[in-house]
PDB file of N, CA and C in Angstrom:
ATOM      1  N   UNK A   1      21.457  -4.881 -27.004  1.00  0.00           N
ATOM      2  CA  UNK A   1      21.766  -3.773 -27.879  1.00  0.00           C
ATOM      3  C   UNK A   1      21.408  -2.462 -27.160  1.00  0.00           C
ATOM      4  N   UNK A   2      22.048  -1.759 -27.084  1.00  0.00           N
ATOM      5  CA  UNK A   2      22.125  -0.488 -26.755  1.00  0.00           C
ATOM      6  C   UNK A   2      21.019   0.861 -27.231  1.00  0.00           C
ATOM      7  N   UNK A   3      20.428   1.667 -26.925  1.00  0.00           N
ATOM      8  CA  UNK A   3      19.579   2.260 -27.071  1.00  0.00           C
ATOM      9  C   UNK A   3      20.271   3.118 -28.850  1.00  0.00           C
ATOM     10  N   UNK A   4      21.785   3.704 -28.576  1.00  0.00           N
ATOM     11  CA  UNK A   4      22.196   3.941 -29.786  1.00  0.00           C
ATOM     12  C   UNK A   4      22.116   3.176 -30.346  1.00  0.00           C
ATOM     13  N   UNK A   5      22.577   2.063 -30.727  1.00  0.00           N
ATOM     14  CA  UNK A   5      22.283   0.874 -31.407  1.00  0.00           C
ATOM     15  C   UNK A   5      21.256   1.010 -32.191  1.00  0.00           C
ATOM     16  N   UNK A   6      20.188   0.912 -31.677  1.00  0.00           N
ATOM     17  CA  UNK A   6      19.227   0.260 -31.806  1.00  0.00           C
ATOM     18  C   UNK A   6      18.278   1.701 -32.069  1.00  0.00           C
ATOM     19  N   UNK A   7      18.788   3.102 -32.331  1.00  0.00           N
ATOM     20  CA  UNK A   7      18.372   4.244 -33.072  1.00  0.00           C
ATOM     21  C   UNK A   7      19.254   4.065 -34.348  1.00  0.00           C
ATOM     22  N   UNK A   8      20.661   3.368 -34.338  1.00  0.00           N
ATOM     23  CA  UNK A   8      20.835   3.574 -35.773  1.00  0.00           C
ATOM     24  C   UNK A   8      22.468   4.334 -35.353  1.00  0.00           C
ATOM     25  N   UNK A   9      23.018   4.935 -34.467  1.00  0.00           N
ATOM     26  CA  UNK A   9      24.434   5.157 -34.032  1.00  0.00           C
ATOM     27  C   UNK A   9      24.341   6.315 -34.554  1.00  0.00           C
ATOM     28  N   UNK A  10      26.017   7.251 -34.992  1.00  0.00           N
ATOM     29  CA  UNK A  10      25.968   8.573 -34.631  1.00  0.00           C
ATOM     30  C   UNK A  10      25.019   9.327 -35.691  1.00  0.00           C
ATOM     31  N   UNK A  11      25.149   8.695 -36.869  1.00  0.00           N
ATOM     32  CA  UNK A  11      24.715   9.588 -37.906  1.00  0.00           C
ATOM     33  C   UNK A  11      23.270  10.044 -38.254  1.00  0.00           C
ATOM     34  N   UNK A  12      22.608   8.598 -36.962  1.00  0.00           N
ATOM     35  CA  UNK A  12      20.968   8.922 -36.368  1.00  0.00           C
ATOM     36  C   UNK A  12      21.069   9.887 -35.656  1.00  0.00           C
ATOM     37  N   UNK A  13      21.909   9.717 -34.435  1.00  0.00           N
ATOM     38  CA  UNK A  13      21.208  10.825 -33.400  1.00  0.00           C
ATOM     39  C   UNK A  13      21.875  12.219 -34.478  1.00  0.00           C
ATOM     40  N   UNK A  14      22.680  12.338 -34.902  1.00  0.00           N
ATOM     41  CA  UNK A  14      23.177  13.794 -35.394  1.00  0.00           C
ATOM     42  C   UNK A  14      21.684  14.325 -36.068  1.00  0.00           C
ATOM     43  N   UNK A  15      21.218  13.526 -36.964  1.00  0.00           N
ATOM     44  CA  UNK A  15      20.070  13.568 -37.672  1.00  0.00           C
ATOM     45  C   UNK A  15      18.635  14.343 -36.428  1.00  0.00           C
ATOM     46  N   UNK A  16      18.982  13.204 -35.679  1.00  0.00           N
ATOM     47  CA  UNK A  16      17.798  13.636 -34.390  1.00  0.00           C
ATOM     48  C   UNK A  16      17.692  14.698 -33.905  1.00  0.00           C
ATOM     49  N   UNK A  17      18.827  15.083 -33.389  1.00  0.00           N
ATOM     50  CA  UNK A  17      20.118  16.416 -33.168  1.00  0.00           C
ATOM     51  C   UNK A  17      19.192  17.338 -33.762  1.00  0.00           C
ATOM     52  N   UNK A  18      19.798  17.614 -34.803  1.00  0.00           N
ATOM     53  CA  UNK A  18      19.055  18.515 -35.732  1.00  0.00           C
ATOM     54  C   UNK A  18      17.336  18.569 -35.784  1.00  0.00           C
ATOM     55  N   UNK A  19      16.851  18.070 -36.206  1.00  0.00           N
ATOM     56  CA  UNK A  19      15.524  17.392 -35.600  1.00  0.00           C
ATOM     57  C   UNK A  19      14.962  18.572 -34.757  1.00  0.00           C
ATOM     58  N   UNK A  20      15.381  18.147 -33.636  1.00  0.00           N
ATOM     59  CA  UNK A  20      15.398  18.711 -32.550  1.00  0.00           C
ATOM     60  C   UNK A  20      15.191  20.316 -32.051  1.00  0.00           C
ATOM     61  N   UNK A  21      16.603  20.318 -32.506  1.00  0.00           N
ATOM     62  CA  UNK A  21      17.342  21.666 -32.455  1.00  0.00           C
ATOM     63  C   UNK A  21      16.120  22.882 -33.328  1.00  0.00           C
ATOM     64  N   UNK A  22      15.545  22.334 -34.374  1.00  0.00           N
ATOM     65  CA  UNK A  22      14.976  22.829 -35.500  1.00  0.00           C
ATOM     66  C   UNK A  22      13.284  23.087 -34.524  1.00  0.00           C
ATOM     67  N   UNK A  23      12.974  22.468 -34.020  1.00  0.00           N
ATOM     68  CA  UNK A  23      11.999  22.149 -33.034  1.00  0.00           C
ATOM     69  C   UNK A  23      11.648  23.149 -31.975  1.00  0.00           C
ATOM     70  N   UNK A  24      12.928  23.302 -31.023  1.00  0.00           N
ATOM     71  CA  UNK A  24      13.359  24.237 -29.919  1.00  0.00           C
ATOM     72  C   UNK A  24      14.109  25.618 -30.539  1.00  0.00           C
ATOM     73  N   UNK A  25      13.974  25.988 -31.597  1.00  0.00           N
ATOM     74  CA  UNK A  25      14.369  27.115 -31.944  1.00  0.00           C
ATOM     75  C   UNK A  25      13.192  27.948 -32.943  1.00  0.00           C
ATOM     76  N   UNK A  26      11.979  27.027 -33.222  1.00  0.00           N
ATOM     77  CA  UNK A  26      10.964  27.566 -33.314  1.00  0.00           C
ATOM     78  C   UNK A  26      10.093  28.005 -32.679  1.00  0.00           C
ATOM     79  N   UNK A  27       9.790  27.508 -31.478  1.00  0.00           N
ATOM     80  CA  UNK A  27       9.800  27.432 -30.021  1.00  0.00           C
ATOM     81  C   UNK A  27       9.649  28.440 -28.740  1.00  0.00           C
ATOM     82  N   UNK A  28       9.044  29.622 -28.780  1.00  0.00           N
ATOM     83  CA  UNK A  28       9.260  31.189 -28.426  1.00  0.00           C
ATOM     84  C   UNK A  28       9.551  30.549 -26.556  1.00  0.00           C
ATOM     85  N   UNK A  29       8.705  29.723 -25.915  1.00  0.00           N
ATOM     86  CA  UNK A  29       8.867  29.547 -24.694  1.00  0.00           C
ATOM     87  C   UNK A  29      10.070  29.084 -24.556  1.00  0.00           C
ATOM     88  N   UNK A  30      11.073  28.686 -25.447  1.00  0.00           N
ATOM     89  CA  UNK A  30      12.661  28.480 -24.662  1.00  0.00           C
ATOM     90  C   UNK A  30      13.560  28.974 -26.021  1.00  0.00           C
ATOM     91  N   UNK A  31      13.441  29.386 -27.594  1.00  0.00           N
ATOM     92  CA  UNK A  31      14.063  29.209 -28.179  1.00  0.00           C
ATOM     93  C   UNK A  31      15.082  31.121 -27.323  1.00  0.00           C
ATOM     94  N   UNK A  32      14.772  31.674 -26.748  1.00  0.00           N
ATOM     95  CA  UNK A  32      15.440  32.524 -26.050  1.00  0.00           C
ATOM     96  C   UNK A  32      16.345  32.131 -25.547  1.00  0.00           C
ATOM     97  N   UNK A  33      16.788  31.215 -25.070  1.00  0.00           N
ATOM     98  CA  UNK A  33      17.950  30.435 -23.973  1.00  0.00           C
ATOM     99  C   UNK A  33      18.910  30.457 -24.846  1.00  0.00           C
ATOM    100  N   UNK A  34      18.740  30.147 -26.388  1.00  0.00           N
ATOM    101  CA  UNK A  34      19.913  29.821 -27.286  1.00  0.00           C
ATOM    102  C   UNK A  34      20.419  30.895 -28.301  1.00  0.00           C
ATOM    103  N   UNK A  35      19.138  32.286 -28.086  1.00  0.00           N
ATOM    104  CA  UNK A  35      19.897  33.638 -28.781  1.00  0.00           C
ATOM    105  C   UNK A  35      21.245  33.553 -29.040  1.00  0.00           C
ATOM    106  N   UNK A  36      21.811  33.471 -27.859  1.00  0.00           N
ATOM    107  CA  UNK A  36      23.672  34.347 -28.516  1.00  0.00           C
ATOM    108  C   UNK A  36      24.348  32.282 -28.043  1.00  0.00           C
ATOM    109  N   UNK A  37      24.002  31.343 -28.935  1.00  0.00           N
ATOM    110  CA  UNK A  37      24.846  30.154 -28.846  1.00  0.00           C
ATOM    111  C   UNK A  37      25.065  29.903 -30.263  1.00  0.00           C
ATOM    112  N   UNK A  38      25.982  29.020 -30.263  1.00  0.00           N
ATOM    113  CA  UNK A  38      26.421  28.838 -31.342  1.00  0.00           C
ATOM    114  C   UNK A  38      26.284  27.548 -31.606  1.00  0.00           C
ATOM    115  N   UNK A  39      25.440  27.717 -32.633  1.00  0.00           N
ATOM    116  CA  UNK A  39      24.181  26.388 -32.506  1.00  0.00           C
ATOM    117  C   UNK A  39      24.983  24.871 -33.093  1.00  0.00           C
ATOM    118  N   UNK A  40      25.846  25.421 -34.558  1.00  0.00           N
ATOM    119  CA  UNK A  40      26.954  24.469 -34.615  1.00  0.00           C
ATOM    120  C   UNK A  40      27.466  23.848 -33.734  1.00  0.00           C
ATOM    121  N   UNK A  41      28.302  24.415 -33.120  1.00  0.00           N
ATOM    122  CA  UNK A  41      29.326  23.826 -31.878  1.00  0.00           C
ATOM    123  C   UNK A  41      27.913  23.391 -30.886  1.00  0.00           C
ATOM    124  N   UNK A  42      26.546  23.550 -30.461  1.00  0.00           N
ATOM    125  CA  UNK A  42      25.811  23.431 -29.469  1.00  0.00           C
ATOM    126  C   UNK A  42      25.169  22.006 -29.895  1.00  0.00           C
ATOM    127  N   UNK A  43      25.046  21.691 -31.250  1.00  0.00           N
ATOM    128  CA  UNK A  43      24.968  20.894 -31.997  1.00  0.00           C
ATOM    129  C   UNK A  43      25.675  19.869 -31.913  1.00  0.00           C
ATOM    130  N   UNK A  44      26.384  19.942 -32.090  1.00  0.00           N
ATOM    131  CA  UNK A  44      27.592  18.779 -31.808  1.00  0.00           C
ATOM    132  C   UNK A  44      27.355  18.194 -30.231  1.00  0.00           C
ATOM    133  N   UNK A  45      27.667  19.307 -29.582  1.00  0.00           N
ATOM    134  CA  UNK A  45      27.852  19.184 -28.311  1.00  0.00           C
ATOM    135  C   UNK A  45      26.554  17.786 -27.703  1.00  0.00           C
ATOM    136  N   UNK A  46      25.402  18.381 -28.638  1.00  0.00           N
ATOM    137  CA  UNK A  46      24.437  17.896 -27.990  1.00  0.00           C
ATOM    138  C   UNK A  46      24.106  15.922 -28.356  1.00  0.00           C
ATOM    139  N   UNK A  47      25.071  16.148 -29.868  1.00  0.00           N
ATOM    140  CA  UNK A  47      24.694  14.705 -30.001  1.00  0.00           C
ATOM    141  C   UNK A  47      25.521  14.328 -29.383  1.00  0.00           C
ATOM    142  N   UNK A  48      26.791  15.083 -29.222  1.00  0.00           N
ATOM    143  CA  UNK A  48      27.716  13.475 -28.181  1.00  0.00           C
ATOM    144  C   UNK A  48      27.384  13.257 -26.870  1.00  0.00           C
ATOM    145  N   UNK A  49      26.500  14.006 -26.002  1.00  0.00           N
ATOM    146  CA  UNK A  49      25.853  13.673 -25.282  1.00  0.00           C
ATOM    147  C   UNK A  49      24.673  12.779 -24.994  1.00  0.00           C
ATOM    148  N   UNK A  50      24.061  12.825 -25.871  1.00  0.00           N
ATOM    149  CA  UNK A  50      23.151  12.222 -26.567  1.00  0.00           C
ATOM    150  C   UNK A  50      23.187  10.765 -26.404  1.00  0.00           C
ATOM    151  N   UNK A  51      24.489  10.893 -27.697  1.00  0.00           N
ATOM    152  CA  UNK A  51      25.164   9.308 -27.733  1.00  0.00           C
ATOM    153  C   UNK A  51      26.008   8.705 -26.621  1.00  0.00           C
ATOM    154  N   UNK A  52      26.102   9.231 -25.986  1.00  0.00           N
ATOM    155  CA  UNK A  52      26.557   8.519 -24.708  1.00  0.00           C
ATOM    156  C   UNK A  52      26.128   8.649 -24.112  1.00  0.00           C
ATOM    157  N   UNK A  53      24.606   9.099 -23.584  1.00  0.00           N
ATOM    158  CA  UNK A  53      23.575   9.056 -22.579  1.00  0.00           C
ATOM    159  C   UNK A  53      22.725   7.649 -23.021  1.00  0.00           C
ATOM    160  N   UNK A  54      22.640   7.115 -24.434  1.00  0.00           N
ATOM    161  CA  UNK A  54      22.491   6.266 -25.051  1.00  0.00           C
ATOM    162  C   UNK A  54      23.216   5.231 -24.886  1.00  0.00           C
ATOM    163  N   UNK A  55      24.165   4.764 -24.667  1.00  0.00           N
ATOM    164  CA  UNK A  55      25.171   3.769 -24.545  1.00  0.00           C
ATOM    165  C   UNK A  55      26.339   3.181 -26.111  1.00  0.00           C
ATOM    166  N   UNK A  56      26.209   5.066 -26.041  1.00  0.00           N
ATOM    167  CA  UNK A  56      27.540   5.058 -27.401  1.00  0.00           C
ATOM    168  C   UNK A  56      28.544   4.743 -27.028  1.00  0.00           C
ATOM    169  N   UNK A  57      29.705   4.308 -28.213  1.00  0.00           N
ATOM    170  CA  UNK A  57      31.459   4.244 -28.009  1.00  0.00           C
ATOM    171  C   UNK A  57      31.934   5.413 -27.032  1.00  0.00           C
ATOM    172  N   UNK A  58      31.501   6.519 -27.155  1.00  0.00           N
ATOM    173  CA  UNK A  58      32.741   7.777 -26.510  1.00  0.00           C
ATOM    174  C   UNK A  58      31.901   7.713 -25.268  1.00  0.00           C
ATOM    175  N   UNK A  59      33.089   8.782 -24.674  1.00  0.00           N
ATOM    176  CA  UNK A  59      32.586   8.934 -23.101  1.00  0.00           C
ATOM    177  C   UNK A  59      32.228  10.714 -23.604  1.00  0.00           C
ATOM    178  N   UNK A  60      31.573  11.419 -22.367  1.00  0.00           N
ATOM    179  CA  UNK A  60      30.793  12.347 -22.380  1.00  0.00           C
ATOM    180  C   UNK A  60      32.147  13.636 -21.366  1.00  0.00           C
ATOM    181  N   UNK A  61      32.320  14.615 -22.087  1.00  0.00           N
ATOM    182  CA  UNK A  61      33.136  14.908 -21.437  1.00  0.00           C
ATOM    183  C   UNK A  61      33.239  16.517 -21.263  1.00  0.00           C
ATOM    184  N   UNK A  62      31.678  17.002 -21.384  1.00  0.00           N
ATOM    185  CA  UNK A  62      31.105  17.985 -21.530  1.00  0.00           C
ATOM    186  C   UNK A  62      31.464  18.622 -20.067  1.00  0.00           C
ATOM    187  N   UNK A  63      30.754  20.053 -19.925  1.00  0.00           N
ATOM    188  CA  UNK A  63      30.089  20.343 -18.128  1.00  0.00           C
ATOM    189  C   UNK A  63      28.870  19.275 -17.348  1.00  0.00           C
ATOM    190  N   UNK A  64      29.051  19.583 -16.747  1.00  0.00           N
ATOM    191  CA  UNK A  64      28.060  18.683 -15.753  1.00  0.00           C
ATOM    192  C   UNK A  64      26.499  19.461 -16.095  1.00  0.00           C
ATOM    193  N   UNK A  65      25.576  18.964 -15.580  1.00  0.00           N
ATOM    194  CA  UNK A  65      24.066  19.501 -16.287  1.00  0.00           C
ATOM    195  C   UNK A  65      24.327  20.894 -15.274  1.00  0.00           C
ATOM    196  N   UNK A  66      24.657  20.419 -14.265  1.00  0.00           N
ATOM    197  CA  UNK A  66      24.339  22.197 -13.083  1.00  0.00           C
ATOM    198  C   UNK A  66      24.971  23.340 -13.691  1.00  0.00           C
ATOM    199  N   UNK A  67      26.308  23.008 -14.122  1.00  0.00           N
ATOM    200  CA  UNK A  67      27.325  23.622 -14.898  1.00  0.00           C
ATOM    201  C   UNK A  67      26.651  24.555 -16.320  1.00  0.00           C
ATOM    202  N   UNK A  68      26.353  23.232 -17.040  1.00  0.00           N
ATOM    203  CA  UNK A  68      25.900  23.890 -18.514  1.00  0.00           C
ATOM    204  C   UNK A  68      24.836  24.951 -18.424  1.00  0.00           C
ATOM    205  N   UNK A  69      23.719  24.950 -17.198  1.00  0.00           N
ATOM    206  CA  UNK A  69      22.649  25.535 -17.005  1.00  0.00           C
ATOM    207  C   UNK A  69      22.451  26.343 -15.859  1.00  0.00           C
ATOM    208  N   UNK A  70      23.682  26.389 -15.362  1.00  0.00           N
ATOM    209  CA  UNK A  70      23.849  27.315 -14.015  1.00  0.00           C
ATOM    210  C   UNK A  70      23.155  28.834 -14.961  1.00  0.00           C
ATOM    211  N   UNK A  71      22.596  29.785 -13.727  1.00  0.00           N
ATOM    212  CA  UNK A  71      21.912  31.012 -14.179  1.00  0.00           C
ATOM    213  C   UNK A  71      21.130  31.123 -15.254  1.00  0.00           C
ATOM    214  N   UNK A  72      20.681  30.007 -15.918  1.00  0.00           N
ATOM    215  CA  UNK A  72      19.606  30.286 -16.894  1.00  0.00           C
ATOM    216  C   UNK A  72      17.867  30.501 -16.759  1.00  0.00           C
ATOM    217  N   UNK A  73      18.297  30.177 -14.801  1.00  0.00           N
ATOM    218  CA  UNK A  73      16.605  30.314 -14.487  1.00  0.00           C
ATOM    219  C   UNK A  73      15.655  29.402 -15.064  1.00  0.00           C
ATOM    220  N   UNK A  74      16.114  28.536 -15.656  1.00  0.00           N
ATOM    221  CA  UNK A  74      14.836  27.045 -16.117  1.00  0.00           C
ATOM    222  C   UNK A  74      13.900  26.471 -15.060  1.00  0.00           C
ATOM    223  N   UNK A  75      12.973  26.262 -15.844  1.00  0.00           N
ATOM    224  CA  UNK A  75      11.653  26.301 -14.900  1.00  0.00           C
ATOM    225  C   UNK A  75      10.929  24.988 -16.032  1.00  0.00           C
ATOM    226  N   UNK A  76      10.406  24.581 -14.718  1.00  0.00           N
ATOM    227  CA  UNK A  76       9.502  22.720 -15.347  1.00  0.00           C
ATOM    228  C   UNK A  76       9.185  23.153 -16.672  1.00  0.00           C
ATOM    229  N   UNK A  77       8.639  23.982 -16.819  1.00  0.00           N
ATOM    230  CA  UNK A  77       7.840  24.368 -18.378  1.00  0.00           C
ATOM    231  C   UNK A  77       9.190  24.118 -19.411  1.00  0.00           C
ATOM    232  N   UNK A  78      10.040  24.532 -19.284  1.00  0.00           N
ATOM    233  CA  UNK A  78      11.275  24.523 -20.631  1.00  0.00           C
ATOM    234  C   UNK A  78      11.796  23.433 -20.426  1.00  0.00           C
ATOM    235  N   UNK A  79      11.876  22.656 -19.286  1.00  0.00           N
ATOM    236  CA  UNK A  79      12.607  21.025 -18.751  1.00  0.00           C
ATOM    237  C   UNK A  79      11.371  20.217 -20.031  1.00  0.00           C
ATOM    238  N   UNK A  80      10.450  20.576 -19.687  1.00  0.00           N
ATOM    239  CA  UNK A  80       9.007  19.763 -20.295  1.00  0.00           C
ATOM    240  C   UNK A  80       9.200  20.397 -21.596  1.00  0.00           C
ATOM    241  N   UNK A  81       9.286  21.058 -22.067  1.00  0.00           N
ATOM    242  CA  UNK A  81       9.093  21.515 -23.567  1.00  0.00           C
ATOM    243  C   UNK A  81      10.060  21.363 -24.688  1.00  0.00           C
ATOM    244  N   UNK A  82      11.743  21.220 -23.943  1.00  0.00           N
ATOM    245  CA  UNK A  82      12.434  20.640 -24.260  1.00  0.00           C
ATOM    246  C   UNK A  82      12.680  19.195 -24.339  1.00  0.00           C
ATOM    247  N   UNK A  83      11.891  18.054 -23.574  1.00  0.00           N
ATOM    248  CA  UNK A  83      11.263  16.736 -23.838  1.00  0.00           C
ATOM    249  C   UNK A  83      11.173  16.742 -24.286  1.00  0.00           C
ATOM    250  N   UNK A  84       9.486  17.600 -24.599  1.00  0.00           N
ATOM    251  CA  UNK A  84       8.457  16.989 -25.966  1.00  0.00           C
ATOM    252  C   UNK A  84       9.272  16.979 -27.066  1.00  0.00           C
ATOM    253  N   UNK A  85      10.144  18.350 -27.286  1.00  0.00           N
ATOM    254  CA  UNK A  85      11.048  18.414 -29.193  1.00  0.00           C
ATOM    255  C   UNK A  85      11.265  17.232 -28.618  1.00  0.00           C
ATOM    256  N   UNK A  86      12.695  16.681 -27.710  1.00  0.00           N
ATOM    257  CA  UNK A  86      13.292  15.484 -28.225  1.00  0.00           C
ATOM    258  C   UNK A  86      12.699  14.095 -28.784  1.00  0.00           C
ATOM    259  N   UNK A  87      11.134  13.622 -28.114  1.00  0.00           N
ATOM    260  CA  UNK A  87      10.431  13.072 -28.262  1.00  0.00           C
ATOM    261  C   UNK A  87       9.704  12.852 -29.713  1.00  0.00           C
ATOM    262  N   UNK A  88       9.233  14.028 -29.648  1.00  0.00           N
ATOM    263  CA  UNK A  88       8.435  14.331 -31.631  1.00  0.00           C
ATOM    264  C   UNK A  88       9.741  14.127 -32.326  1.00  0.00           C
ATOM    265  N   UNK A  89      11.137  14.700 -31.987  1.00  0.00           N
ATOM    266  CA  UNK A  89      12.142  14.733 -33.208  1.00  0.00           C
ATOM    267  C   UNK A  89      12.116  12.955 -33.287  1.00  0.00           C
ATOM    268  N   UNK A  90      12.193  12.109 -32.226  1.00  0.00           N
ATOM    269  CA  UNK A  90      13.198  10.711 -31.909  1.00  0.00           C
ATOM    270  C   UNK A  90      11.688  10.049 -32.984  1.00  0.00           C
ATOM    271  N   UNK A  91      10.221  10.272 -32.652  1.00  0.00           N
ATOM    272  CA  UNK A  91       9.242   9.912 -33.465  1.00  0.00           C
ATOM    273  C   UNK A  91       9.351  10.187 -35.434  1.00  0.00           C
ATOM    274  N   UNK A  92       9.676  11.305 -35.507  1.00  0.00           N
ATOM    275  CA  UNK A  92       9.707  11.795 -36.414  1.00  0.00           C
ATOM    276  C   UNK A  92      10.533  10.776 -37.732  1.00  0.00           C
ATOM    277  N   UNK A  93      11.607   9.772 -36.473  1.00  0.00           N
ATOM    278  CA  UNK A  93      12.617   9.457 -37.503  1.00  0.00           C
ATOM    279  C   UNK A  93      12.067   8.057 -36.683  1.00  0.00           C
ATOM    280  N   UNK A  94      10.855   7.825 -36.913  1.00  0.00           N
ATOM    281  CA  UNK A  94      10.020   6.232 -36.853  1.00  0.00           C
ATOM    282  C   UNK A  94      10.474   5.170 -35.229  1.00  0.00           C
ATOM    283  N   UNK A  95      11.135   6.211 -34.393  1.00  0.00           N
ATOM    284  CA  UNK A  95      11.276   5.213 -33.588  1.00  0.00           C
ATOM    285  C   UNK A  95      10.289   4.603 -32.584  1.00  0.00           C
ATOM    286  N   UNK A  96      10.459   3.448 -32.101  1.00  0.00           N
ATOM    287  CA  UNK A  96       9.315   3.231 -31.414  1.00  0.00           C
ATOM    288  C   UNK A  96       8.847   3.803 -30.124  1.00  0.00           C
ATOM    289  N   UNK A  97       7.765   3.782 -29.955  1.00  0.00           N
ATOM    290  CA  UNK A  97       7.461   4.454 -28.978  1.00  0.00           C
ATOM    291  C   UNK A  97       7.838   4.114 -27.396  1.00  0.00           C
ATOM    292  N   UNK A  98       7.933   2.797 -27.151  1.00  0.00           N
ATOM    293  CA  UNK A  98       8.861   1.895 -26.104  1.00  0.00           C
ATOM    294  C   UNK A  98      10.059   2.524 -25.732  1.00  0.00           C
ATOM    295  N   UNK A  99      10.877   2.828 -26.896  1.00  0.00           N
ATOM    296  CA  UNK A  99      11.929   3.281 -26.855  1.00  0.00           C
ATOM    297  C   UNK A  99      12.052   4.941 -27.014  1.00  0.00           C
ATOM    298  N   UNK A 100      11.542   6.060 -27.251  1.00  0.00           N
ATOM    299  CA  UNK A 100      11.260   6.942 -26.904  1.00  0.00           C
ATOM    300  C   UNK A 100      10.677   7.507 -25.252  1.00  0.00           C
ATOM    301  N   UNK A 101      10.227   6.230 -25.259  1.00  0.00           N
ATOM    302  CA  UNK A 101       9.396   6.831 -23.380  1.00  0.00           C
ATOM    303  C   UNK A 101      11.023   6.638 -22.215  1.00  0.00           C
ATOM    304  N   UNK A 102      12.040   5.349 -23.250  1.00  0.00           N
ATOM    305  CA  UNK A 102      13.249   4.710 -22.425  1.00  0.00           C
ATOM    306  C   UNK A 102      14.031   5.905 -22.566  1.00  0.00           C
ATOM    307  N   UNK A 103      14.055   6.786 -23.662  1.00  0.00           N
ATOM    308  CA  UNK A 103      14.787   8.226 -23.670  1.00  0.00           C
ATOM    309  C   UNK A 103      14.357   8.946 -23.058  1.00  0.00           C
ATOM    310  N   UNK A 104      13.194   9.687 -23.028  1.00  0.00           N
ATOM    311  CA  UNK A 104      12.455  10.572 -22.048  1.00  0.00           C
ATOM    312  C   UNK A 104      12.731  10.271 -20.438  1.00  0.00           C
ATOM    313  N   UNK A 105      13.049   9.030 -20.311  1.00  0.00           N
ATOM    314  CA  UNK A 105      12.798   8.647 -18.675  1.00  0.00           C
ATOM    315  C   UNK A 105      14.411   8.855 -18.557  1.00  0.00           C
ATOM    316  N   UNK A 106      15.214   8.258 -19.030  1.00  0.00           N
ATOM    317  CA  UNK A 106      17.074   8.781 -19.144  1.00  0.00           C
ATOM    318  C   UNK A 106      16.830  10.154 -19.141  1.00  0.00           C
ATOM    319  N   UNK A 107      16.367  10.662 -19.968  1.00  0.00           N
ATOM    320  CA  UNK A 107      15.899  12.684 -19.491  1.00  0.00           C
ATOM    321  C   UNK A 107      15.947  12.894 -18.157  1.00  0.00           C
ATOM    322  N   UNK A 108      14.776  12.589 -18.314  1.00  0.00           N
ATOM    323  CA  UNK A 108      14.095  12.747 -17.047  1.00  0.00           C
ATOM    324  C   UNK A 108      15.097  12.796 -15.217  1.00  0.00           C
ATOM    325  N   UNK A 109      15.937  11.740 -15.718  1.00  0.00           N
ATOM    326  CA  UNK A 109      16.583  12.168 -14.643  1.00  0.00           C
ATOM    327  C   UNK A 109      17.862  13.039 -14.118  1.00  0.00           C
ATOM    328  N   UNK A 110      17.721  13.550 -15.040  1.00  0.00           N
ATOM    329  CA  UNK A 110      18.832  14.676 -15.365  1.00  0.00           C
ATOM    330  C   UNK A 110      17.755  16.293 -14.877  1.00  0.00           C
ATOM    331  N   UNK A 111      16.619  16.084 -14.802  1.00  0.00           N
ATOM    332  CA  UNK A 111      15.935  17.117 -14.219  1.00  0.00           C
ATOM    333  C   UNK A 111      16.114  17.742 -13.073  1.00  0.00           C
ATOM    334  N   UNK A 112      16.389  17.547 -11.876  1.00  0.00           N
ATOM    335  CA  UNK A 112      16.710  18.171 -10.799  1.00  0.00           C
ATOM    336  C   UNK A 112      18.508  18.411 -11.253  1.00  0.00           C
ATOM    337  N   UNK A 113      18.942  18.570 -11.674  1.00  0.00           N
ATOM    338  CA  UNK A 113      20.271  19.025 -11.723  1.00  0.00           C
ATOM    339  C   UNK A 113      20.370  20.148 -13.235  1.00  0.00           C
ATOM    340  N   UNK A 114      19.493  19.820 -13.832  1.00  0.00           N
ATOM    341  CA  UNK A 114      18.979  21.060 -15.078  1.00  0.00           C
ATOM    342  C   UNK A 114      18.442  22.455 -14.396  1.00  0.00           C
ATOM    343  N   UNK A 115      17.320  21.724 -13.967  1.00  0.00           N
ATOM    344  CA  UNK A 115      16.604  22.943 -12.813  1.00  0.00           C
ATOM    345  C   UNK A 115      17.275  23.593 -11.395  1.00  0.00           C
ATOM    346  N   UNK A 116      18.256  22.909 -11.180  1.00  0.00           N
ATOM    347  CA  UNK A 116      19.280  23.226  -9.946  1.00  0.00           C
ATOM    348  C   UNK A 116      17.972  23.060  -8.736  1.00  0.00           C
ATOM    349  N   UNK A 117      17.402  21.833  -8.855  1.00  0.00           N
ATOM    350  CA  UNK A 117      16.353  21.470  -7.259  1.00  0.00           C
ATOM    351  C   UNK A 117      17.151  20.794  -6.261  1.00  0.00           C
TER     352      UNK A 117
END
């Protein structure tokens, strides 16, 4: 079973999504990055990524991470702080912790191409 799966499929992560989002926009050390976005459409964006970084039905057909984050100047601290929300949100909605560290580490390697290293 698949990591979506096994969170519960889209209408979890949308849930998480939000979660999240609610998390990093309280957030003064990065909720700046998302001033002028449009959190709807960023929203979306983010669970279908999500769910197919997960091993959802759709394919992912977004920008590439260098792309989405080209010139935003991100630095370990907002890579890391943007974790933790996803982490507390994925907890928040009882998941296990096994499987939260298996999301964080799928993160995780999307880091040198977030940070442009």
């Amino acid at each position: 079973m698949s990591l979506y799966e096994k969170l519960g499929g889209a209408d979890a992560i949308s849930a998480v999504v939000d979660n999240f989002y609610d998390r990093v926009l309280a957030d003064p050390t990065i909720n700046e990055f998302f001033k002028h976005t449009d959190m709807e459409k960023q929203r979306r964006h983010q669970a279908a990524f999500i769910s197919f970084a997960l091993g959802g039905p759709h394919q992912y057909s977004g920008k590439s991470m260098e792309k989405a984050h080209e010139g935003m100047n991100l630095q370990e601290e907002h890579f890391n702080a943007v974790a933790k929300h996803l982490g507390d949100a994925l907890a928040d909605f009882n998941v296990p912790a096994s499987d939260i560290d298996a999301v964080i580490t799928h993160v995780a390697t999307l880091k040198d191409s977030i940070l442009h290293k």
